[in-house]
Protein backbone atom coordinates (compact mmCIF):
# COMPACT_ATOMS: atom_id res chain seq x y z
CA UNK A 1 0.00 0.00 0.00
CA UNK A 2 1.65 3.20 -0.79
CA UNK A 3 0.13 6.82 0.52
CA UNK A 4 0.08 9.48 -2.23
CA UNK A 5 -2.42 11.65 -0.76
CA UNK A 6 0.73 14.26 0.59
CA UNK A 7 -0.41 13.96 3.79
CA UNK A 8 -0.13 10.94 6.14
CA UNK A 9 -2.92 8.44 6.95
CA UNK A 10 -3.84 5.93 9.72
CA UNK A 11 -4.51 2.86 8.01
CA UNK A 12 -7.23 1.27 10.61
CA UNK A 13 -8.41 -1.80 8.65
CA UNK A 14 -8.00 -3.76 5.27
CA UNK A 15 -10.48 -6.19 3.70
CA UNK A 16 -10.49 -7.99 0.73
CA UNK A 17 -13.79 -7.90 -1.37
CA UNK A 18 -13.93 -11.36 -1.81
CA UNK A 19 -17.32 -13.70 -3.79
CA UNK A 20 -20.51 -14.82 -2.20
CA UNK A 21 -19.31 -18.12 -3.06
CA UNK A 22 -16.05 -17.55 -0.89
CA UNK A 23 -17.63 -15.86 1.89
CA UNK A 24 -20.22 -18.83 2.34
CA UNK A 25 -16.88 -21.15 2.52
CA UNK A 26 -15.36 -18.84 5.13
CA UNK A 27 -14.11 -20.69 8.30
CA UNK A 28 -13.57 -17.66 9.90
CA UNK A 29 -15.89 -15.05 9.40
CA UNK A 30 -13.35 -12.25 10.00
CA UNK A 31 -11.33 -11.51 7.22
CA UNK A 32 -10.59 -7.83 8.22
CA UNK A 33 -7.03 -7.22 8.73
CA UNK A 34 -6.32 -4.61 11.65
CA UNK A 35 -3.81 -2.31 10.49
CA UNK A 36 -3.60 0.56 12.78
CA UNK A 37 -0.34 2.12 11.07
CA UNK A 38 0.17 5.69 10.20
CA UNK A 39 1.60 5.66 6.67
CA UNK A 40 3.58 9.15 6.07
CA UNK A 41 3.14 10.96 2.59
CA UNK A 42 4.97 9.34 0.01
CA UNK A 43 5.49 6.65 1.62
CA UNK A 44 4.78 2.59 1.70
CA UNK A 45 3.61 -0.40 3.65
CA UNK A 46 3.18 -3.70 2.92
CA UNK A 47 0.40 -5.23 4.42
CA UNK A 48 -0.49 -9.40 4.15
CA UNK A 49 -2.71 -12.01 5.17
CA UNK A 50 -4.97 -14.71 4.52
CA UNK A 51 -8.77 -16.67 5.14
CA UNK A 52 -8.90 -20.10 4.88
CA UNK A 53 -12.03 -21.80 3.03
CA UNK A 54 -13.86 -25.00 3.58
CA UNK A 55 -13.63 -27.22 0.89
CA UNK A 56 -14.62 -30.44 2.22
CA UNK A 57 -17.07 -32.47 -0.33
CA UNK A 58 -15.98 -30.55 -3.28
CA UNK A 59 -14.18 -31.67 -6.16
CA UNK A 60 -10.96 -29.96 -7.81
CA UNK A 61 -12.90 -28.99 -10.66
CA UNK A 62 -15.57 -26.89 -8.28
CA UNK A 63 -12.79 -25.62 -5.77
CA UNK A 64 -10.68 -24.50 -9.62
CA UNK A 65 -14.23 -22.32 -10.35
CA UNK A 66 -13.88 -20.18 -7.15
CA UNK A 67 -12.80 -16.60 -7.81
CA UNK A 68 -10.02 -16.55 -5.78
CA UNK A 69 -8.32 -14.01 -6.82
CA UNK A 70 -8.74 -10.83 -4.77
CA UNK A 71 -8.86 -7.27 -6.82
CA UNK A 72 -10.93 -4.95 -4.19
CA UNK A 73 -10.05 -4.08 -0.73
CA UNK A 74 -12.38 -2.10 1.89
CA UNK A 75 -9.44 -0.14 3.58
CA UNK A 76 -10.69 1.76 6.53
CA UNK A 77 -8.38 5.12 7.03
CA UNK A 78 -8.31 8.46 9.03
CA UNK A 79 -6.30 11.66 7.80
CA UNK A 80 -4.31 13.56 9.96
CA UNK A 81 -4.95 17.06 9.28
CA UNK A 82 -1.98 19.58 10.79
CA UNK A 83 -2.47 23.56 11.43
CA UNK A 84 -0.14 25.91 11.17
């Protein structure tokens, strides 16, 4: 994650935007990722993690046609605002 706002942010929370499909698979319900790092301007953070899915009576074929690839995030922030 990289800030290029010019100011810095909190990052609170990250969540990947993941399929019905997927989310009825969940074994853990919480997939939110608590952050809670302040990111300066111009600067980066990598950020990982990971959800595990039940796959029990499924066969490689239907566990193969899950969308498992994650291209949205929720990502919960505050901005620090500074006076002069």
């Amino acid at each position: 994650m990289q800030n290029k706002l010019g100011k810095p942010i909190l990052i609170i929370s990250i969540q990947p935007v993941i399929s019905k499909d997927l989310q009825d698979r969940l074994i853990d319900d919480s997939i939110r990722l608590e952050v809670n790092k302040e990111i300066e301007s111009n600067e980066s953070e990598e950020v990982s993690g990971n959800f595990k899915i039940d796959t029990e009576g499924l066969s490689k074929e239907e566990i193969m046609k899950f969308e498992i690839a994650i291209r949205e995030y929720k990502i919960q922030t505050e901005q620090f605002v500074r006076t002069n």
